[in-house]
Structure formats: C-alpha cells, structure tokens
Protein backbone atom coordinates (compact mmCIF):
# COMPACT_ATOMS: atom_id res chain seq x y z
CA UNK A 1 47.22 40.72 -51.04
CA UNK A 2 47.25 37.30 -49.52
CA UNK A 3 43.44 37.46 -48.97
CA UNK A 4 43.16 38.13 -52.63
CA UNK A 5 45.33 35.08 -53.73
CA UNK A 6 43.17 33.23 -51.03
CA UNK A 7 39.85 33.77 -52.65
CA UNK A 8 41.32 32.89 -56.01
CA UNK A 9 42.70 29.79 -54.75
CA UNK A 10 39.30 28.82 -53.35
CA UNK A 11 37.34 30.49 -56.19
CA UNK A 12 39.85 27.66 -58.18
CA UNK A 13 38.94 25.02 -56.14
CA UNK A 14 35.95 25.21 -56.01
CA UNK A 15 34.92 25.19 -60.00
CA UNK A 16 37.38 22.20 -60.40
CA UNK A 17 35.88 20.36 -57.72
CA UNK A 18 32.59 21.20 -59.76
CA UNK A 19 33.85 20.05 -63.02
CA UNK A 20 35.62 16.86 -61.30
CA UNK A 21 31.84 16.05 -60.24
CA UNK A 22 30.70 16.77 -63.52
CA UNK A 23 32.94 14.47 -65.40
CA UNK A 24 32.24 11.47 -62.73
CA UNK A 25 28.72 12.06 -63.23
CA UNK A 26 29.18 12.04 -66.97
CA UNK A 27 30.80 8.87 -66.21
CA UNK A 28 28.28 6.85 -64.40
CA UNK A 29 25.36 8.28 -66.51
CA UNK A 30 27.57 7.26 -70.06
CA UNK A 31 25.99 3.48 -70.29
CA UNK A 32 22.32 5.21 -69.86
CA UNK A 33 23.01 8.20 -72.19
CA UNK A 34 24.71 5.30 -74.99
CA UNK A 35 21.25 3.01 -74.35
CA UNK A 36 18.93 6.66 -74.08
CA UNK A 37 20.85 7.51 -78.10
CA UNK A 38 19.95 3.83 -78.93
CA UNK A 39 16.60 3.55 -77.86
CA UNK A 40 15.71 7.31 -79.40
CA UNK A 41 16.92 5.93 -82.80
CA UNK A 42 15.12 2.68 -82.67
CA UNK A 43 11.87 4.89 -81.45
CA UNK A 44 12.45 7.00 -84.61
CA UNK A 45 12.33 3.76 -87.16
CA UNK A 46 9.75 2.13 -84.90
CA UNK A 47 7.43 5.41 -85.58
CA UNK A 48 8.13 5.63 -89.12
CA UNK A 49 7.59 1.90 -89.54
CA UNK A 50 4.19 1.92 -87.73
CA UNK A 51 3.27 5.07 -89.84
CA UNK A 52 3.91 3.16 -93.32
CA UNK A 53 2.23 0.05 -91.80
CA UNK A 54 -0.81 2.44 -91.02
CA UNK A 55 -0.52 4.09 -94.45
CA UNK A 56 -1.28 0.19 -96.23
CA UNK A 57 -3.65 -1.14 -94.14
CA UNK A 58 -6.05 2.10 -93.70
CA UNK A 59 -7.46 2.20 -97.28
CA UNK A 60 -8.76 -1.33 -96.45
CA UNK A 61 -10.90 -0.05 -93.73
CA UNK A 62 -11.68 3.67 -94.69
CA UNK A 63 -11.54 5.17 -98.52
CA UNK A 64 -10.95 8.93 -96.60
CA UNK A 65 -7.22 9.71 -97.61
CA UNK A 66 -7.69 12.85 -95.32
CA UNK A 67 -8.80 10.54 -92.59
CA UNK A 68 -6.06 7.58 -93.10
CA UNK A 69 -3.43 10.68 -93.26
CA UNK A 70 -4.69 12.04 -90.07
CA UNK A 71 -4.53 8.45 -88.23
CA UNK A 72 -1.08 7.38 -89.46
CA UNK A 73 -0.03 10.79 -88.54
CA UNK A 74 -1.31 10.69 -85.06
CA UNK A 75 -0.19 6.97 -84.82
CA UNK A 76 3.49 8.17 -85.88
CA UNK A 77 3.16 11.30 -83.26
CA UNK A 78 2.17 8.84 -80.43
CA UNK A 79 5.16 6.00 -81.36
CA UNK A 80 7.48 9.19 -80.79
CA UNK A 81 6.05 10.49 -77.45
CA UNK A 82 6.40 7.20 -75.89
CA UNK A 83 9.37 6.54 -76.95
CA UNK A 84 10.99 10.25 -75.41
CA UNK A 85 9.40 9.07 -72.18
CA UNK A 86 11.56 6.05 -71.79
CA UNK A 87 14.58 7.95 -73.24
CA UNK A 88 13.71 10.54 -70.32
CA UNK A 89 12.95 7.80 -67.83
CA UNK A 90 16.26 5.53 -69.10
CA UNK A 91 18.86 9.05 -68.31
CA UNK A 92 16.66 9.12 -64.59
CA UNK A 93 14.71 12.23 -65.55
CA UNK A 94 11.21 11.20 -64.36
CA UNK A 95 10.52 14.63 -62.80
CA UNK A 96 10.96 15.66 -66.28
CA UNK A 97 8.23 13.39 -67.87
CA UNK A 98 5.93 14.83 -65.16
CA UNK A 99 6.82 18.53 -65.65
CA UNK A 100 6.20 18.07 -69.38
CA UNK A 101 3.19 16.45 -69.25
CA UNK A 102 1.90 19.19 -66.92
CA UNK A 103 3.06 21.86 -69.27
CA UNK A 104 1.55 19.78 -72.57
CA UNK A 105 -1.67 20.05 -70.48
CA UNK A 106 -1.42 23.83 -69.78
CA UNK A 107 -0.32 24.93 -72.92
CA UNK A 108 -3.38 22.79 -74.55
CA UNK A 109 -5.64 24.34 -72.69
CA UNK A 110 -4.21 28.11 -73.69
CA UNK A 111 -4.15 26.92 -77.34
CA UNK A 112 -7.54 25.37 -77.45
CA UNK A 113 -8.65 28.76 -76.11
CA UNK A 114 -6.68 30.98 -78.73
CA UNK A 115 -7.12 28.81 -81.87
CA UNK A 116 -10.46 27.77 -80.67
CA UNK A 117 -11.47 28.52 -84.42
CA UNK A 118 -8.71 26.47 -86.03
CA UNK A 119 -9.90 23.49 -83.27
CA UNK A 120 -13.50 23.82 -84.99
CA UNK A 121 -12.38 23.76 -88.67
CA UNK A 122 -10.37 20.58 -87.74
CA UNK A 123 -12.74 18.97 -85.75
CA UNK A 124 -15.58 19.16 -88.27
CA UNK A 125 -13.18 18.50 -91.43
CA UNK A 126 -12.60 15.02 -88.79
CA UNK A 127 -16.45 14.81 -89.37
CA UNK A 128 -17.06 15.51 -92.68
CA UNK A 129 -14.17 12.95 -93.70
CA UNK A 130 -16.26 10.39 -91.64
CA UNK A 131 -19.50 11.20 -92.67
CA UNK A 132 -18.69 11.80 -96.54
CA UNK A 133 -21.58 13.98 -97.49
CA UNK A 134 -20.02 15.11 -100.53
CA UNK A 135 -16.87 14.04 -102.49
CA UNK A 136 -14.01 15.58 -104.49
CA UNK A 137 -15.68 16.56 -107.91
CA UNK A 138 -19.06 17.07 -106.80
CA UNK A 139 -21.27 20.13 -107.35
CA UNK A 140 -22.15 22.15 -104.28
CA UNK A 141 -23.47 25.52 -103.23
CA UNK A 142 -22.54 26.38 -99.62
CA UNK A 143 -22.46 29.92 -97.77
CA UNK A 144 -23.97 31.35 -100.93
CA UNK A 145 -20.90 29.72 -103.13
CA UNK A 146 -21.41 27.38 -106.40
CA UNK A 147 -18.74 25.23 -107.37
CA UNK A 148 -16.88 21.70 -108.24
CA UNK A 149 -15.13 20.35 -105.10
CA UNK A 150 -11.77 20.25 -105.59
CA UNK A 151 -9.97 19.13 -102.35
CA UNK A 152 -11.38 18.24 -98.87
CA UNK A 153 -8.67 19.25 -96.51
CA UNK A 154 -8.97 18.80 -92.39
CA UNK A 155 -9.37 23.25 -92.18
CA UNK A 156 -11.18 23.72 -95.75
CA UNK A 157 -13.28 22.61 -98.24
CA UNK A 158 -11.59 23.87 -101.84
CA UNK A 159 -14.68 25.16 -104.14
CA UNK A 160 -13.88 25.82 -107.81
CA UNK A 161 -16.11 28.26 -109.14
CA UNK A 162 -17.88 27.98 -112.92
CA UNK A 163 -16.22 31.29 -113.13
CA UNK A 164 -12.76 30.46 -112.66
CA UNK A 165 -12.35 31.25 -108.44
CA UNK A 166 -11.06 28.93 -106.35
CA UNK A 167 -12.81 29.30 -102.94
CA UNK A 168 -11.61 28.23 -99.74
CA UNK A 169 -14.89 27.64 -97.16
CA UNK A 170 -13.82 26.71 -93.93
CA UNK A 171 -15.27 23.51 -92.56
CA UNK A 172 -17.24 24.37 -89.83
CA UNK A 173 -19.44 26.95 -91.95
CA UNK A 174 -19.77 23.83 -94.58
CA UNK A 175 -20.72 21.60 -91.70
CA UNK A 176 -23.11 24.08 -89.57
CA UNK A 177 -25.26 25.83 -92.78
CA UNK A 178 -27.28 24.23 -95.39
CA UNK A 179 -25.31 22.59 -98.10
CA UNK A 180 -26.82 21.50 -101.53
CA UNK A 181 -25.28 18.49 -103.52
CA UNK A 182 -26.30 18.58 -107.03
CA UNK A 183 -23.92 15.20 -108.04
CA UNK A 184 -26.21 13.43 -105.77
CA UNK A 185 -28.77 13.23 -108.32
CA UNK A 186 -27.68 12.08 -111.92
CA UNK A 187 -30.17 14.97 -113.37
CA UNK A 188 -31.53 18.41 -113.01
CA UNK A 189 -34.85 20.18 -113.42
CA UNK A 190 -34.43 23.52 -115.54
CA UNK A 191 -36.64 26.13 -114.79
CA UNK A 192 -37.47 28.73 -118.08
CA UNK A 193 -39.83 31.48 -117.14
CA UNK A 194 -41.58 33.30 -120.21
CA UNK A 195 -44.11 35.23 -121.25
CA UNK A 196 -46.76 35.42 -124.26
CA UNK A 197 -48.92 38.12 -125.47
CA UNK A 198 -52.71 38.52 -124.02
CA UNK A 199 -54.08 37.46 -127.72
CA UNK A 200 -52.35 34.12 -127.80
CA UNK A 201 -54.32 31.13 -127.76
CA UNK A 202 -52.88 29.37 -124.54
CA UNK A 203 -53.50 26.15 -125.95
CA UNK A 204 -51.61 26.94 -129.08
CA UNK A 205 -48.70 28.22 -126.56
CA UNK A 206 -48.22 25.11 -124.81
CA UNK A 207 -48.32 22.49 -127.88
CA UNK A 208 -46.04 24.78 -129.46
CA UNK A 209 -43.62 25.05 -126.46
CA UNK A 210 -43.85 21.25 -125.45
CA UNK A 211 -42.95 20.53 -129.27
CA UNK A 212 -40.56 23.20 -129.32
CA UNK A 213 -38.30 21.57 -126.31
CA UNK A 214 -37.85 18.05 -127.71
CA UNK A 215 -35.33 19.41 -129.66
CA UNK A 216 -32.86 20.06 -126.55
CA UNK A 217 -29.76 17.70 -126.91
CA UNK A 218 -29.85 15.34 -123.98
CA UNK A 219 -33.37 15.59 -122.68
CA UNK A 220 -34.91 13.01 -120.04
CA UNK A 221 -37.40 11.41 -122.23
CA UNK A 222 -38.46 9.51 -118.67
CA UNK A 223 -39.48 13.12 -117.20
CA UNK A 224 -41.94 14.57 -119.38
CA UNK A 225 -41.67 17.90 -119.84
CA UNK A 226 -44.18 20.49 -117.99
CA UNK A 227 -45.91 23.67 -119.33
CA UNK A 228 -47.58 26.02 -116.27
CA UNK A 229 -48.82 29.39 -116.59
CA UNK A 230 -47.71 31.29 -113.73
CA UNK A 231 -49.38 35.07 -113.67
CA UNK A 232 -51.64 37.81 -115.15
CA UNK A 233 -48.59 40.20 -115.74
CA UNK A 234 -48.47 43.86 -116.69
CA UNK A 235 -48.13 42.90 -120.66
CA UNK A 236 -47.86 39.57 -120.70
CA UNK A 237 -49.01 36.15 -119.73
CA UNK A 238 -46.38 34.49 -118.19
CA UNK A 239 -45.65 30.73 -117.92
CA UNK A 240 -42.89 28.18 -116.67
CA UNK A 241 -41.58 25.72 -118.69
CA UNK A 242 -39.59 22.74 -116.57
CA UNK A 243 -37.62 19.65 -118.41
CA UNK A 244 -34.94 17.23 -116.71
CA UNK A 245 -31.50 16.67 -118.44
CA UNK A 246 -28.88 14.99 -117.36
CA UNK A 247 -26.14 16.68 -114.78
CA UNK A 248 -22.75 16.45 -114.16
CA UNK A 249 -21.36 19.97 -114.88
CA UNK A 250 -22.99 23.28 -114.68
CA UNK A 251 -22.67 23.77 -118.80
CA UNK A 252 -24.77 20.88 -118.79
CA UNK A 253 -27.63 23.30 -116.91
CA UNK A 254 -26.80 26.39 -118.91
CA UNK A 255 -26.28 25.05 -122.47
CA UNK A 256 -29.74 22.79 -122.44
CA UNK A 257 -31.06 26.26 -120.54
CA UNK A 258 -29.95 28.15 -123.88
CA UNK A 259 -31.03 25.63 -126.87
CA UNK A 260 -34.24 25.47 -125.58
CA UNK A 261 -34.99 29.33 -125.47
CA UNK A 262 -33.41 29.46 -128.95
CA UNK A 263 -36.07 26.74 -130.07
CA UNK A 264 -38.60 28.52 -127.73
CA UNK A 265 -37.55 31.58 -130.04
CA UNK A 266 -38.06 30.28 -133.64
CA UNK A 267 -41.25 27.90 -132.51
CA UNK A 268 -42.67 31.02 -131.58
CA UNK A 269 -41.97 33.49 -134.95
CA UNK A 270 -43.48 29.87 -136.69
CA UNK A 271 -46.32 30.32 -135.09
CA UNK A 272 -46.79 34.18 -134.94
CA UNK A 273 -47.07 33.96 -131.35
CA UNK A 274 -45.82 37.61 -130.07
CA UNK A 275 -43.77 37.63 -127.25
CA UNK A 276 -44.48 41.56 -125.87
CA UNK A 277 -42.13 43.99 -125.15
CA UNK A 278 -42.92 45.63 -121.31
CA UNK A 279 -45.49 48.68 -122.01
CA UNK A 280 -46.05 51.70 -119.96
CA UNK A 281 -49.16 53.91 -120.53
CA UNK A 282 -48.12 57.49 -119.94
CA UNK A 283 -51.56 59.66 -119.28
CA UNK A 284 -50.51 63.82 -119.78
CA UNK A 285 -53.37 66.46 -118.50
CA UNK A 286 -55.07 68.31 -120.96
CA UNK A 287 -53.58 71.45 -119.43
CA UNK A 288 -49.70 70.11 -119.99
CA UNK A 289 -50.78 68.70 -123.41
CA UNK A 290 -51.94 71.85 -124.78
CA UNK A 291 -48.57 73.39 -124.53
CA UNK A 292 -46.10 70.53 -125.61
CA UNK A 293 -47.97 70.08 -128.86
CA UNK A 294 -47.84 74.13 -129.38
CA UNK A 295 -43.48 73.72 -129.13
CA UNK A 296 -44.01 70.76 -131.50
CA UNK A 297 -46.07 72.45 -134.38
CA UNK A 298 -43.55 75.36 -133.93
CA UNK A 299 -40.19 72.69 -134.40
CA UNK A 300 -42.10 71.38 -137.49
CA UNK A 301 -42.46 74.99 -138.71
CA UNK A 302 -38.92 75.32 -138.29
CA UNK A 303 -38.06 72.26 -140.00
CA UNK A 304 -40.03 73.72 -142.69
CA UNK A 305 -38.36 76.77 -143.53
C-alpha cells in the first residue's frame, strides 16, 4: 500500500513539475509569440498589398491577364513564405525552417513525378501566354478540333465548336501539334469542287461560272476569282472553283460556300449546261439475258389478263 501511494505521489510530482516548466516556458517565450502574432498579421497585409500593387502595374508591361494573374499570385505566395520564416525564426524554431524546406523539396520532387502531366499543361499554358500565338476569339483547328477560342487558361485552351461543344484541349497537345489560326488572316479562300457534262463547251463553263460567282455577297474583288479543271472523271468533267471573302466566323465560309453553288445552280439551267448524274454501265451475258426477258414477257402477260 505505501509503495502504491509512493508512485502516485511521484507520478504527481512529476507531471506538475512538467506543467510548472511549461508555464515558465510559456512565460519567457510570451514577448516572441505576441511579436511572432504581430509580424504574421503584418506579413498577411504586406502579401495582399504587394499582390494588388502587382495586379496595377502588370497590364503596363504584359496584356496576358493569365500571365499577370499567375505573377501576382506567385508574388503574393512568396510575401507569405518569407514572412512564416521569420515568424518561425522570431518563436526560435530554426530547425523547423530547415525541416520544412527539406520536406517542400521532397514532396516537390514526388509531385513533379505524379502530376508530371498537370506540370506540362501548366508549363506550356506559361508559354503560350508569353508567346500569344492565338487570342481569345480567334478561329483555330487543333488535335483535329474547329472552333472560336473562348478562354486561355494555365491547364486548357477552351474551344467552342460551330456546333455548339465546348472543348477543353489541354495545353501541351495545343503547344506540341500543328495548330491553324484562321483570324490571322482577315480572309479565306473557298474551295467548290464541281463537275460538268463531257458535251459542255469548257469555255462556255468557265465564263459562265466566273460570271455566275460575282454575285456572292462579300466577295474580294482584290482576289480574282479562279476557274481550274481538275480530272477526266467517270461521268463528268470536274473543275475547282476558288474565290476569297472576307473571315471572321465560320458562317462567313459556309454561307458565301452556299450562295455561290445556288448561283452556280441557276447559271447553269441558263445556260443548258448539264451537270450529270454518276452512271454505271451494267453489261448482262447473253446466256443470263435470255432468261430475265422470258420472266418479263410472262409478268406483262399477266398484267394483261
């Protein structure tokens, strides 16, 4: 019994000599914890004060909002790490500082190596921001998709179809494969393949188309208009017509595409040029003949009675 009381008694002592040390450390470190609160505030308006500054003065370098949000961002980020260092080196924590910056390192590493994709994306939407090969509205096709630009985020390029889809390419695929930019250019060649009869005067065909497509709306008067006859086809000549009209949106391409095959259409019945139909010769043997027009006399006889 009295060993038991003993034990307690030092079991006692001992967490209240624990707690005593406690509280007189709590004590001596109170001025640093008060200035480690204070400084951790002031860090916190310093950061969000640098950010705004960042936020005006940015569009007077760059005119990339992705790009001036990524720097004031990373400028904000930065304010914030160095102040937690002095807050950690203010409460005498320096082994602290060192162990996190040795895991920040390590765990880097393991997340460059697991979201190695995600790193990519980000890395060329850094790049494409800089570089500016296309802008928001524009019309692209990239990785087989055709579209208006709507956003250009730091992961993805946003791709409005003409049919309605919004597509989300990732960056690196828009920055490693070919990429066409049809807003470069203020106008677009249309390409109208067709085909004539093997009667028609070829002559005839091209006057009459040539006269035929000055009545598409909008046409490049600068860019004449070109006729070529392309091919020798089963039942038909076939030729190309090309004009320029202006572009900005893809019904730009596919209405002037439509008036001028409507035109093409009622030149042509003008004229009485024939536009074939596709014909296929079928040859029968004499021996396979003889018998199909024996079943058709004997329908007709049929029909008769």
């Amino acid at each position: 019994m009295f060993a038991l009381t003993s034990d307690f008694s030092n079991t006692v002592n001992l967490v209240t000599d624990k707690l005593i040390a406690w509280v007189e450390q709590f004590v001596i470190m109170l001025p640093n914890l008060v200035v480690a609160i204070l400084l951790l505030i002031v860090t916190v308006f310093a950061a969000r004060l640098v950010q705004r500054l960042a936020t005006r003065f940015l569009p007077r370098v760059s005119h990339s909002v992705t790009i001036n949000s990524l720097i004031a961002t990373l400028v904000y980020v930065v304010v914030l790490l160095f102040g937690l260092f002095f807050v950690l080196s203010v409460l005498n924590l320096d082994k602290t500082v060192t162990s996190l910056l040795a895991g920040v390192g390590i765990i880097g590493l393991a997340l460059g190596f697991a979201f190695q994709d995600i790193a990519a994306n980000f890395i060329s939407g850094i790049i494409i921001a800089i570089q500016r090969p296309f802008n928001v509205g524009d019309m692209i096709k990239t990785n087989d998709y055709f579209g208006i630009i709507e956003r250009i985020r730091l992961r993805t390029v946003d791709l409005r179809q003409p049919t309605g889809e919004l597509v989300l390419v990732p960056n690196r695929k828009v920055f490693e494969n070919a990429l066409i930019n049809y807003s470069v250019n203020t106008m677009r060649r249309v390409d109208l393949d067709c085909g004539v009869g093997y009667d028609s005067d070829l002559e005839q065909v091209r006057e009459v188309v040539l006269e035929a497509v000055q009545q598409v709306p909008h046409l490049v008067r600068e860019r004449a208009p070109e006729v070529m006859f392309t091919e020798f086809a089963d039942s038909a000549i076939t030729f190309q017509l090309r004009f320029w009209i202006p572009y900005k949106r893809q019904v730009d391409y596919v209405s002037a595409k439509s008036a001028a095959i409507m035109s093409i259409k009622k030149a042509f019945d003008e004229a009485g040029i024939n536009i074939p139909f596709p014909i296929r010769t079928l040859h029968v043997p004499g021996g396979v003949a003889l018998p199909i027009a024996l079943q058709k006399e004997e329908v007709d006889a049929d029909k008769n009675e």
